[in-house]
N, C-alpha and C. Protein backbone atom coordinates (compact mmCIF):
# COMPACT_ATOMS: atom_id res chain seq x y z
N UNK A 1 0.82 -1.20 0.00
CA UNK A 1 0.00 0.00 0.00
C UNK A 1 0.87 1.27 0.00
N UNK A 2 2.01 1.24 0.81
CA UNK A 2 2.54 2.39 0.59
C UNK A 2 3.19 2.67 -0.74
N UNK A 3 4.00 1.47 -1.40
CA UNK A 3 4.30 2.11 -2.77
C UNK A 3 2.96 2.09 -3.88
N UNK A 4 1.84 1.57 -3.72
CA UNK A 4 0.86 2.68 -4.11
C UNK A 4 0.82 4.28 -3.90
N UNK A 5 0.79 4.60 -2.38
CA UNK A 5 0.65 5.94 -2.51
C UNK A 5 2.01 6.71 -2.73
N UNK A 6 3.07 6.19 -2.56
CA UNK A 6 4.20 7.12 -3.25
C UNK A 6 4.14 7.13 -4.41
N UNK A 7 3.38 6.41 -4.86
CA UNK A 7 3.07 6.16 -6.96
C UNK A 7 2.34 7.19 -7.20
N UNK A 8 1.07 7.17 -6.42
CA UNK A 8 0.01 8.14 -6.52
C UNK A 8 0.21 9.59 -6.22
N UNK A 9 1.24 9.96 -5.02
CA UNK A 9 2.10 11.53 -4.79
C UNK A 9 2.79 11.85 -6.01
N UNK A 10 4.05 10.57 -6.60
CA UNK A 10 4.75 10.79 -7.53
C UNK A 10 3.63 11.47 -8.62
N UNK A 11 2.78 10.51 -9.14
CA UNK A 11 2.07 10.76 -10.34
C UNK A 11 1.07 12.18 -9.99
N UNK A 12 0.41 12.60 -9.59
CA UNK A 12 -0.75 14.01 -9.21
C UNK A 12 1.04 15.11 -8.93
N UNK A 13 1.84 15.13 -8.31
CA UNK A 13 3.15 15.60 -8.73
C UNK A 13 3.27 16.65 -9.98
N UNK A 14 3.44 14.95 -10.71
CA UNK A 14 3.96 15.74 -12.35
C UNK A 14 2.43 16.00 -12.90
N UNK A 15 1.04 15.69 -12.39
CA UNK A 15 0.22 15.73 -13.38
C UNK A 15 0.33 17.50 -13.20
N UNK A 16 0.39 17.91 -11.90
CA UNK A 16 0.33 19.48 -11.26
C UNK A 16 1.75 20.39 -12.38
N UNK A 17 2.45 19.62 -11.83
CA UNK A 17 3.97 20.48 -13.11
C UNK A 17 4.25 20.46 -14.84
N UNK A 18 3.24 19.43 -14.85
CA UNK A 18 2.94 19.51 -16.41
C UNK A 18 1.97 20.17 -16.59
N UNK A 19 0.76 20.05 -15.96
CA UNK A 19 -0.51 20.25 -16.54
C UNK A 19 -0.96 21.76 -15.95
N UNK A 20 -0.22 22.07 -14.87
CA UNK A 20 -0.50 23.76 -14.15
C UNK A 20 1.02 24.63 -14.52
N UNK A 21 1.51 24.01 -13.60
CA UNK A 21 2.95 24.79 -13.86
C UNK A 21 3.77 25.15 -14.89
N UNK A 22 3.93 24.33 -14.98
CA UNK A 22 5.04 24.18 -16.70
C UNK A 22 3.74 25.37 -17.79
N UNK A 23 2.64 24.67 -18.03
CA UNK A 23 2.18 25.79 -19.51
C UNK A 23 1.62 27.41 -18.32
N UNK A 24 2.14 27.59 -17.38
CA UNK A 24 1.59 28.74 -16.70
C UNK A 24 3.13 29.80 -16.95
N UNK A 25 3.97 28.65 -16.51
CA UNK A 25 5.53 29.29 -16.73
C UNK A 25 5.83 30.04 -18.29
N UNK A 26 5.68 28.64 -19.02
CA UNK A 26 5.73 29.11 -20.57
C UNK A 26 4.76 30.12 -20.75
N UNK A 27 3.50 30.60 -20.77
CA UNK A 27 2.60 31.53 -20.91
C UNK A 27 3.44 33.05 -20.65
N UNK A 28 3.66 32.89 -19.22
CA UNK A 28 4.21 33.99 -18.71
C UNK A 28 5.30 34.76 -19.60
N UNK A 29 6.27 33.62 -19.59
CA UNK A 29 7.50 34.23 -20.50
C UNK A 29 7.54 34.73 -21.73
N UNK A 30 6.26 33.58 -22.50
CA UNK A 30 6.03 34.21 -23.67
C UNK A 30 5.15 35.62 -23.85
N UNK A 31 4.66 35.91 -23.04
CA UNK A 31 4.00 36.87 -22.97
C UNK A 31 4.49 38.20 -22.87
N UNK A 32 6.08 38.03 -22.17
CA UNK A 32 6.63 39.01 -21.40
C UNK A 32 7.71 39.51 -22.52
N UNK A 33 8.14 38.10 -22.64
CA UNK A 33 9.21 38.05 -23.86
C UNK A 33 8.92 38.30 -25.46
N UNK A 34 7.75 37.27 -25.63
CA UNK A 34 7.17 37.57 -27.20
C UNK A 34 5.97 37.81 -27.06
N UNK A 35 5.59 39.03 -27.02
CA UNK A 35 3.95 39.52 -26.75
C UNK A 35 3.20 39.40 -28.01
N UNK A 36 3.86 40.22 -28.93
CA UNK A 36 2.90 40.08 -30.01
C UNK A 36 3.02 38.43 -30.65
N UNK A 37 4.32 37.77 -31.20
CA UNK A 37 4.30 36.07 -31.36
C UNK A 37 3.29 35.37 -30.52
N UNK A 38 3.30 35.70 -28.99
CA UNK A 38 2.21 35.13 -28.71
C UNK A 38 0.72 35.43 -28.59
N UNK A 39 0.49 36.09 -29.30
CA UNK A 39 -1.04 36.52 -29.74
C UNK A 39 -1.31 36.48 -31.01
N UNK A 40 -0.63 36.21 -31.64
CA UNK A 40 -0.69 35.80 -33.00
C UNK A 40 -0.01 36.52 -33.90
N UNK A 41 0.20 37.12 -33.30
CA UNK A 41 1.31 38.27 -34.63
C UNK A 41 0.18 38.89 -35.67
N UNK A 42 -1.05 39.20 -34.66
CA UNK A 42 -2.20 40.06 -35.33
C UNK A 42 -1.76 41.75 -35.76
N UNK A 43 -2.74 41.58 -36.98
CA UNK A 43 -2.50 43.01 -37.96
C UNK A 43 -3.68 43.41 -38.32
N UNK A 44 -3.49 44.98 -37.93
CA UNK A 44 -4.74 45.57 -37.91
C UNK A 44 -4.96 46.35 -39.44
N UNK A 45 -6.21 47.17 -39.52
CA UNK A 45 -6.31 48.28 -40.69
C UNK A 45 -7.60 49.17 -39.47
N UNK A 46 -6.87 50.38 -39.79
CA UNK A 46 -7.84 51.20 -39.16
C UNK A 46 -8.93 50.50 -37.74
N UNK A 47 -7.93 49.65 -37.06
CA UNK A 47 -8.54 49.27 -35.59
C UNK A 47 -9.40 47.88 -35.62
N UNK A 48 -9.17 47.43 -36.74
CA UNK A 48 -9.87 46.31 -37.32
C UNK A 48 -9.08 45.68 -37.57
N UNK A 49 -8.92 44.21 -36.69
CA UNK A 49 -7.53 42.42 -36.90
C UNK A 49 -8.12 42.89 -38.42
N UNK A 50 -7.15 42.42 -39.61
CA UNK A 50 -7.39 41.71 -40.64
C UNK A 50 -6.72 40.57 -40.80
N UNK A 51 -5.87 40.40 -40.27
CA UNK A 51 -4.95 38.75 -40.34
C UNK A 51 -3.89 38.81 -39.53
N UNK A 52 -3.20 37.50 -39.45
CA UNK A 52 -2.48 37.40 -38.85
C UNK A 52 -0.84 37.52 -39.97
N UNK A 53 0.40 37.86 -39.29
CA UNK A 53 1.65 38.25 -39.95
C UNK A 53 2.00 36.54 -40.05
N UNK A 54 1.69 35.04 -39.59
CA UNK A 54 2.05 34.12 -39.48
C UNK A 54 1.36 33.31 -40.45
N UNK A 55 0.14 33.45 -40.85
CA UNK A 55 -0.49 33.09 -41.89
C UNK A 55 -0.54 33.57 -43.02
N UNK A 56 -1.05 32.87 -44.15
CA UNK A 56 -1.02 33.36 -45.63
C UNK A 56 -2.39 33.77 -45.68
N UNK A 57 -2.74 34.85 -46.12
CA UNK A 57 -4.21 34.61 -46.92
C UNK A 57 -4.31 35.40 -48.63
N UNK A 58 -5.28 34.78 -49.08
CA UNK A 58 -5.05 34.41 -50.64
C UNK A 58 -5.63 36.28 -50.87
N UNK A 59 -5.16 36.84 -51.84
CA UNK A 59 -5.09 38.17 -52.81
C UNK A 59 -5.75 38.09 -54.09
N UNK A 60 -6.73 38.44 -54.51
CA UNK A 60 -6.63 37.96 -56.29
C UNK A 60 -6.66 39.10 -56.98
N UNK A 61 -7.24 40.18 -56.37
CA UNK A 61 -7.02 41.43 -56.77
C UNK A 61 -5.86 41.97 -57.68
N UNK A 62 -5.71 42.41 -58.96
CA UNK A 62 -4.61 42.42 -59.50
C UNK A 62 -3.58 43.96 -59.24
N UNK A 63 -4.27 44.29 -58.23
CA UNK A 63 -3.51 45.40 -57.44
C UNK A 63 -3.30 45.22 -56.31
N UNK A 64 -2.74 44.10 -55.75
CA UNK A 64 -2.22 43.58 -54.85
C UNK A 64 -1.00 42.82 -55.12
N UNK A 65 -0.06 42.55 -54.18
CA UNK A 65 0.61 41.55 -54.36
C UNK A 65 0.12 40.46 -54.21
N UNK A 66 0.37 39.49 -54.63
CA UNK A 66 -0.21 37.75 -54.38
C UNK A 66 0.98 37.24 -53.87
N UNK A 67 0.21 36.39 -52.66
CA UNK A 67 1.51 35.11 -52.36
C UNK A 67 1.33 34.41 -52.58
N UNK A 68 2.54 32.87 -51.93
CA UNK A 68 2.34 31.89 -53.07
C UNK A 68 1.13 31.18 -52.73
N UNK A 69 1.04 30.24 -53.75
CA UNK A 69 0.02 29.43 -53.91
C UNK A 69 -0.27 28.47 -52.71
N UNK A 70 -1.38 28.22 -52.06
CA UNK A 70 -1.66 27.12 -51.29
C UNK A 70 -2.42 25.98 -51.50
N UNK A 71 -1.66 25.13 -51.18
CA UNK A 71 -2.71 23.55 -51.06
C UNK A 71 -3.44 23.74 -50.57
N UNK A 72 -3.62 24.30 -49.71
CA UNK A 72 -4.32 24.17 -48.47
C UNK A 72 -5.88 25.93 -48.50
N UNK A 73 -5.67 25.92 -49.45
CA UNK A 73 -6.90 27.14 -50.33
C UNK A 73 -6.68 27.85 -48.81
N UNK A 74 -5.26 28.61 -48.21
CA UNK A 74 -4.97 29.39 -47.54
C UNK A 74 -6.60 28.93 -46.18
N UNK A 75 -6.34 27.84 -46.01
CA UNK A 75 -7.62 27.52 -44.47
C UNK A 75 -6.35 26.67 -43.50
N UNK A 76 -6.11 27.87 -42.57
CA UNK A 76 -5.06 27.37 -41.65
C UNK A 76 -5.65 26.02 -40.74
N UNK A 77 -7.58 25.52 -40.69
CA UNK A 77 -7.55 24.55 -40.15
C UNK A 77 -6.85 22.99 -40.56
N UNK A 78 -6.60 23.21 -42.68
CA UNK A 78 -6.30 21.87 -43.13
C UNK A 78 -4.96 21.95 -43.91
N UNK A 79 -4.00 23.00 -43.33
CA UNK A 79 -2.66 23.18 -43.24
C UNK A 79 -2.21 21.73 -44.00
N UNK A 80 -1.34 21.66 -45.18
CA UNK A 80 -0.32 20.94 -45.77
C UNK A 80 0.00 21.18 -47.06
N UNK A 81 1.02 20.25 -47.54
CA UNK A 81 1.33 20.35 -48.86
C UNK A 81 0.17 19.44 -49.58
N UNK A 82 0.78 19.33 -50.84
CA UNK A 82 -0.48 18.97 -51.75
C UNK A 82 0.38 17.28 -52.14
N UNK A 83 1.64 17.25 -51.25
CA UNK A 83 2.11 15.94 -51.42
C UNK A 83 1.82 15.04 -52.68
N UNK A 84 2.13 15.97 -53.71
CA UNK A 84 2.25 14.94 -55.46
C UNK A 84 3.90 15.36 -55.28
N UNK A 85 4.10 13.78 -56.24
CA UNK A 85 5.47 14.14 -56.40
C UNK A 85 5.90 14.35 -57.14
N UNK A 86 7.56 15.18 -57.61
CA UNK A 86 7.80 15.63 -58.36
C UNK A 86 7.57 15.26 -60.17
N UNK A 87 7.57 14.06 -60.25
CA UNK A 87 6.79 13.49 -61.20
C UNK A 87 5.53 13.14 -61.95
N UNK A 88 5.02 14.01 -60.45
CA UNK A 88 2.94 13.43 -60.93
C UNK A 88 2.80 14.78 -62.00
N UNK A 89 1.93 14.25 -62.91
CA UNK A 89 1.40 14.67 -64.08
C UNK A 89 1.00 16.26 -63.73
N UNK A 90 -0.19 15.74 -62.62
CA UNK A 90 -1.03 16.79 -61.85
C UNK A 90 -0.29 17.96 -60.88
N UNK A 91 0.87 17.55 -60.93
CA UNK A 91 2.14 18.53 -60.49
C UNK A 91 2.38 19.65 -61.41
N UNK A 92 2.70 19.18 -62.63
CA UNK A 92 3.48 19.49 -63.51
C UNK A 92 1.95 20.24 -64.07
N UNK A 93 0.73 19.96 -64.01
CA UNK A 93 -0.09 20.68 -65.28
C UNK A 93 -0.56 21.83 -64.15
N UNK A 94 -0.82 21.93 -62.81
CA UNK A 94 -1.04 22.81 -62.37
C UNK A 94 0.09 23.93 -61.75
N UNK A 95 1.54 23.53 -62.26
CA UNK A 95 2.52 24.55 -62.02
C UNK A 95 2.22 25.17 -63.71
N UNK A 96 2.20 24.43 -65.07
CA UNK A 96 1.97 24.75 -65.97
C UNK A 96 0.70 26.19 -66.21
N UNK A 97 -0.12 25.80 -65.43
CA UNK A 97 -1.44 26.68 -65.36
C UNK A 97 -1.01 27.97 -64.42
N UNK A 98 0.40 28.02 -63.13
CA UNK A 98 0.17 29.03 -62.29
C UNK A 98 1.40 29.83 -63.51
N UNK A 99 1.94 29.05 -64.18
CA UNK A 99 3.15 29.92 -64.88
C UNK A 99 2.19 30.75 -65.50
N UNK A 100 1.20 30.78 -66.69
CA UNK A 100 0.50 31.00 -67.73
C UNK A 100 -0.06 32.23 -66.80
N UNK A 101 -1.00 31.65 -65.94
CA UNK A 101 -1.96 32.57 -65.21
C UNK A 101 -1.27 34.01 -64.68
N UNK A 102 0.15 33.66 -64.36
CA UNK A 102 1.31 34.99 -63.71
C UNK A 102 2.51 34.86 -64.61
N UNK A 103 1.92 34.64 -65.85
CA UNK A 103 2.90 35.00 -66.90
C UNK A 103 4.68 34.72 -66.76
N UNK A 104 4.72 33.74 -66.15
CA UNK A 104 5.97 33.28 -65.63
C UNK A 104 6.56 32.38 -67.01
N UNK A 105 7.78 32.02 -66.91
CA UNK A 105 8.36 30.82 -67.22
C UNK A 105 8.38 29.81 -66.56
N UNK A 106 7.82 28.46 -66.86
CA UNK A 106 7.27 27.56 -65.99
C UNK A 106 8.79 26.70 -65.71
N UNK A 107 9.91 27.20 -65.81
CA UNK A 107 11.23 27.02 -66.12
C UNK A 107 11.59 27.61 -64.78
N UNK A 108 10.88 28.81 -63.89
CA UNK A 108 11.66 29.05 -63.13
C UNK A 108 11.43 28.89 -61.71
N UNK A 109 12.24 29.36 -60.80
CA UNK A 109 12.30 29.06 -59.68
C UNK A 109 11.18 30.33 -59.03
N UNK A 110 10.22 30.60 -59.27
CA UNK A 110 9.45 31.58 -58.86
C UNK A 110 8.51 30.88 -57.29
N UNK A 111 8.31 31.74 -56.52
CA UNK A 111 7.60 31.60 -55.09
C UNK A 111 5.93 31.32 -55.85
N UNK A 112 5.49 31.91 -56.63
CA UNK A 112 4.56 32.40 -57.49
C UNK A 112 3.77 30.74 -57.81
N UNK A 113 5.14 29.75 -58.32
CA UNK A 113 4.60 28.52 -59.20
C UNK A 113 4.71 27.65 -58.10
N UNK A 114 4.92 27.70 -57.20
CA UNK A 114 5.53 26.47 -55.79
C UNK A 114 4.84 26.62 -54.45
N UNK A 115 3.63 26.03 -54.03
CA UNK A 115 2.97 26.12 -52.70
C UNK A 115 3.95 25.76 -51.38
N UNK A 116 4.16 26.27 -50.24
CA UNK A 116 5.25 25.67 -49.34
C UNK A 116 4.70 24.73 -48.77
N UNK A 117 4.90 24.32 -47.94
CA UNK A 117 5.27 22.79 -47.30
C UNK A 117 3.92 22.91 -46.19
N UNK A 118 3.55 23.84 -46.26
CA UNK A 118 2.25 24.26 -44.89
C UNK A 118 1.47 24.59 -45.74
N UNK A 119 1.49 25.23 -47.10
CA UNK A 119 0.66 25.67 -48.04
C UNK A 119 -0.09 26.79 -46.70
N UNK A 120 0.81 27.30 -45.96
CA UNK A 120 0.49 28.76 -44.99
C UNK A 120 1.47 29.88 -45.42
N UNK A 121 2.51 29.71 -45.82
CA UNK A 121 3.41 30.70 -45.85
C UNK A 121 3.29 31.61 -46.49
N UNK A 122 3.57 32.93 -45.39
CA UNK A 122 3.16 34.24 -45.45
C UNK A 122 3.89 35.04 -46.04
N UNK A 123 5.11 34.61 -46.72
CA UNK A 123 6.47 35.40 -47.80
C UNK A 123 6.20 34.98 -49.03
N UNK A 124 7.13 36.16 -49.55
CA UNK A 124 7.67 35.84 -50.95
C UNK A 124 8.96 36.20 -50.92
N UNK A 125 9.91 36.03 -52.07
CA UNK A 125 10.75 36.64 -52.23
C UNK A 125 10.99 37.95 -52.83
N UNK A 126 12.03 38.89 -52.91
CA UNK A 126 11.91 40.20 -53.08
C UNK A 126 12.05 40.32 -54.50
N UNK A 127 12.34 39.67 -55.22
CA UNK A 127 11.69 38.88 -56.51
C UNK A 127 10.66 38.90 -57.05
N UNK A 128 10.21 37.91 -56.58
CA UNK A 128 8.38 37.61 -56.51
C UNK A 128 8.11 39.06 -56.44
N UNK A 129 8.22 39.67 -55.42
CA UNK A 129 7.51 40.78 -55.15
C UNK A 129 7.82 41.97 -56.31
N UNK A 130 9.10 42.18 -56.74
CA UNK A 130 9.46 42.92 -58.12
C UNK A 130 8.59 42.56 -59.54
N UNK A 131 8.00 41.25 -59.64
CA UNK A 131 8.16 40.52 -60.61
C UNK A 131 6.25 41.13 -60.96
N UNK A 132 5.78 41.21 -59.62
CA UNK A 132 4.08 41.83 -59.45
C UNK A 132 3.96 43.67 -59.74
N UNK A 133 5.37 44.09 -59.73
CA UNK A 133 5.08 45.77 -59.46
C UNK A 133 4.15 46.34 -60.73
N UNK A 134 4.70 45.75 -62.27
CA UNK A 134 3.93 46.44 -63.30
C UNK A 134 2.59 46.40 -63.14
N UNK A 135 2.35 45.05 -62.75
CA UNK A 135 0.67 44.45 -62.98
C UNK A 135 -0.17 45.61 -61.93
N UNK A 136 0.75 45.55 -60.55
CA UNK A 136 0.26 46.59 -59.92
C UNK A 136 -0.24 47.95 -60.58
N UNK A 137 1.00 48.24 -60.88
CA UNK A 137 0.96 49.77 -61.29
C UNK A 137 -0.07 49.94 -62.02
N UNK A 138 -0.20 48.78 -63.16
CA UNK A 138 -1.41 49.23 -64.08
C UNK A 138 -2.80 49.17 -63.88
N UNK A 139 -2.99 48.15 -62.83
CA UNK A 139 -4.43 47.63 -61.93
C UNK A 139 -4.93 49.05 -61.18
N UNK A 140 -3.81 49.51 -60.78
CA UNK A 140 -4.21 50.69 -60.02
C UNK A 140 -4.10 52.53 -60.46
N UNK A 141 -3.98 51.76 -61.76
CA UNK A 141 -3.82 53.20 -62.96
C UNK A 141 -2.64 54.30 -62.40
N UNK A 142 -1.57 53.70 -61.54
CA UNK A 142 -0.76 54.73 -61.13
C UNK A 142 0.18 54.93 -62.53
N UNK A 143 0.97 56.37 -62.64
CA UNK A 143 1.72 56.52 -63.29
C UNK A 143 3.13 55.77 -63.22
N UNK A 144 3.95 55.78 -64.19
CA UNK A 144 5.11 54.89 -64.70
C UNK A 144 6.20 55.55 -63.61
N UNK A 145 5.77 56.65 -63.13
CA UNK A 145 6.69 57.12 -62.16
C UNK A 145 7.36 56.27 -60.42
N UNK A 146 5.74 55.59 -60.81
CA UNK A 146 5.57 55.11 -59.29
C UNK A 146 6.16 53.28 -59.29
N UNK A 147 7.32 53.26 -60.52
CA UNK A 147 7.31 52.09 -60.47
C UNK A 147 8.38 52.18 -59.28
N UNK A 148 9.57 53.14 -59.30
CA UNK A 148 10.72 53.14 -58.58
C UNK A 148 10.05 53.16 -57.25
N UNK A 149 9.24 53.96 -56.79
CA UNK A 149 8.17 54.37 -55.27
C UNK A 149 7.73 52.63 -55.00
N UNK A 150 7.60 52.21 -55.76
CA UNK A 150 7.01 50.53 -55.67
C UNK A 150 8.19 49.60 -55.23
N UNK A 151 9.17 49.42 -55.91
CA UNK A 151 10.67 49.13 -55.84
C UNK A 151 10.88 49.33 -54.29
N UNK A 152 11.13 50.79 -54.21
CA UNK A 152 11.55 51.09 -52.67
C UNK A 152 10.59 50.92 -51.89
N UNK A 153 9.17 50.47 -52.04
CA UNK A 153 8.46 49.69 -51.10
C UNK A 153 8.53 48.29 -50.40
N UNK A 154 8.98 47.59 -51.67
CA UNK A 154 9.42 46.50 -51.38
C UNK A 154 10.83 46.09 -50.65
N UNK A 155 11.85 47.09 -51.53
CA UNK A 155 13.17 47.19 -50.62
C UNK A 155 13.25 47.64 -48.92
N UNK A 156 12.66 48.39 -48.89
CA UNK A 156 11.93 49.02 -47.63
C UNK A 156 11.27 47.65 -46.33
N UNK A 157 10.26 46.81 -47.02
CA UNK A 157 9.80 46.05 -46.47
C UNK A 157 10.45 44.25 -46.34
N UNK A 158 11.49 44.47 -47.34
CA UNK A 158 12.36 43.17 -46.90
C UNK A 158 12.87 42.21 -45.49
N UNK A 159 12.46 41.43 -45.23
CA UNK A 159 13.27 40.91 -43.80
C UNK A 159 13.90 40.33 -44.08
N UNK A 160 15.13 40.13 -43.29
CA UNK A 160 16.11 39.60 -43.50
C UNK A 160 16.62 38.03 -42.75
N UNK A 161 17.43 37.58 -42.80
CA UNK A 161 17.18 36.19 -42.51
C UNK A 161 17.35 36.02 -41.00
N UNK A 162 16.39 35.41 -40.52
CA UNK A 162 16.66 35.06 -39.04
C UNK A 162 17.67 34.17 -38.32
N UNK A 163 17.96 35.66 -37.38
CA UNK A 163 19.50 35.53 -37.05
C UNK A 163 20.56 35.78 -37.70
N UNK A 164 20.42 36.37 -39.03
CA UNK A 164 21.28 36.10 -39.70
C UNK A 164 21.81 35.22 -40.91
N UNK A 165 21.06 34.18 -40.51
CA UNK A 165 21.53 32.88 -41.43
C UNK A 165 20.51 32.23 -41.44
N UNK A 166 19.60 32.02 -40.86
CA UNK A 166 18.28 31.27 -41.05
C UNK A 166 17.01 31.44 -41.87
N UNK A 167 16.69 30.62 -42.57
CA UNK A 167 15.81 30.83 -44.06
C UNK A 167 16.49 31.86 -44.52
N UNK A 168 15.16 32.44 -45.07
CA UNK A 168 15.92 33.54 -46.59
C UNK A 168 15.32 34.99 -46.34
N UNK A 169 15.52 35.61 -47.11
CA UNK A 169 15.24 36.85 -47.66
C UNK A 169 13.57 37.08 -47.58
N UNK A 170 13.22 37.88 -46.80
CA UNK A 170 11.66 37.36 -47.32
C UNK A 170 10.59 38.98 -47.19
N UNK A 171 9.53 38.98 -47.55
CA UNK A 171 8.38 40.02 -47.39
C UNK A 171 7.20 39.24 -47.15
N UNK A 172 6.99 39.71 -46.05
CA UNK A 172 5.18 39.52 -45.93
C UNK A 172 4.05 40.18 -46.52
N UNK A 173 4.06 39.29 -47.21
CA UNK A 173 2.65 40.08 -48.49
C UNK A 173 1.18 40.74 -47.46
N UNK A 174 1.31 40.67 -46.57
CA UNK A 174 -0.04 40.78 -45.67
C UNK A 174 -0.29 42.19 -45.19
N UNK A 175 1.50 42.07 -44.81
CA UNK A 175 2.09 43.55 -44.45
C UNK A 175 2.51 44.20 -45.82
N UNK A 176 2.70 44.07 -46.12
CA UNK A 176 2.89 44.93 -47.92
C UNK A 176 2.10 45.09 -48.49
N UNK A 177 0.71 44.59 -48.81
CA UNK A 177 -0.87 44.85 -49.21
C UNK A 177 -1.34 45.68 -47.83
N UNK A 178 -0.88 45.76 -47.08
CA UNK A 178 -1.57 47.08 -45.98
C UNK A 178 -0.76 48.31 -46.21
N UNK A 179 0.78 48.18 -46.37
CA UNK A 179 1.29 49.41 -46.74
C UNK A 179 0.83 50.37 -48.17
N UNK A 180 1.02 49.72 -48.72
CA UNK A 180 0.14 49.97 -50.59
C UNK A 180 -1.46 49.88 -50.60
N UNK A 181 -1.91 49.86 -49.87
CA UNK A 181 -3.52 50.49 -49.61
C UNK A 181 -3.33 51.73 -48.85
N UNK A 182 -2.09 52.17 -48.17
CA UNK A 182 -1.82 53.45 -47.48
C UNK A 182 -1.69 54.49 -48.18
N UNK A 183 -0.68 53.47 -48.97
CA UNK A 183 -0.18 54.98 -49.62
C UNK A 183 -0.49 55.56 -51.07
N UNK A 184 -1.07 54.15 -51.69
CA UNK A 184 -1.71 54.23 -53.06
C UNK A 184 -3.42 54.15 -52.90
């Protein structure tokens, strides 16, 4: 009976330090430490969430930037890739269709023709993002002047790799379709 109840102290123990302590600790820190990460890395317009900086959501507007494509029709509940492989037919005819549709070369390495791995991701490259400025400009009848003003929007809004060395080069289209509704 007694190493029952030292089983039973041991175990209500850790159920208390896992199940109270430990996510009360983590809460705290993250809260203190990463306030906005832990609330979602919410983004407003005029006092109104419109999305979150961690999620993708889809653009079709041709005065917008677009990000990339998702498997996952940008619904963070059914998050994944579209897992065909590099060989499936159905790979190859619907990168064929995103080249055509964004006037790409289906030859290249564009963010544009390639859904990521979460079919969530909220970047492009500063690329990608150059590669949208004309379509912009003309969707939104701005003058030829405003291509360079577009340029240095994007240069402007670049992040850079985390830490230093981790992933890549990137822009959040979420935050860059809120800046260019500001100022255009």
């Amino acid at each position: 009976m007694k190493i029952l109840m030292n089983n039973l102290k041991i175990f209500l123990f850790f159920i208390v330090l896992t199940g109270a302590v430990y996510p009360l600790f983590i809460t705290v820190v993250s809260q203190a430490i990463f306030n906005d990460e832990a609330n979602g890395s919410l983004l407003s317009k005029n006092g109104k969430v419109v999305g979150s900086g961690l999620i993708a959501q889809e653009f079709k507007g041709k005065q917008y930037f677009w990000p990339r494509p998702s498997a996952a029709n940008y619904d963070s509940a059914s998050s994944g890739a579209s897992n065909l492989s590099p060989d499936s037919k159905t790979l190859r005819e619907t990168i064929a269709k995103r080249a055509v549709d964004n006037g790409l070369d289906i030859n290249s390495n564009d963010d544009l023709l390639y859904a990521s791995g979460s079919g969530l991701d909220p970047h492009i490259s500063p690329e990608s993002a150059e590669r949208q400025i004309n379509r912009i400009v003309e969707a939104r009848h701005l003058d030829v002047g405003k291509v360079e003003e577009l340029k240095k929007l994007v240069a402007d809004n670049t992040e850079g790799r985390q830490l230093g060395i981790l992933g890549r080069v990137r822009l959040n289209v979420l935050k860059l379709n809120l800046i260019l509704d500001e100022k255009f």
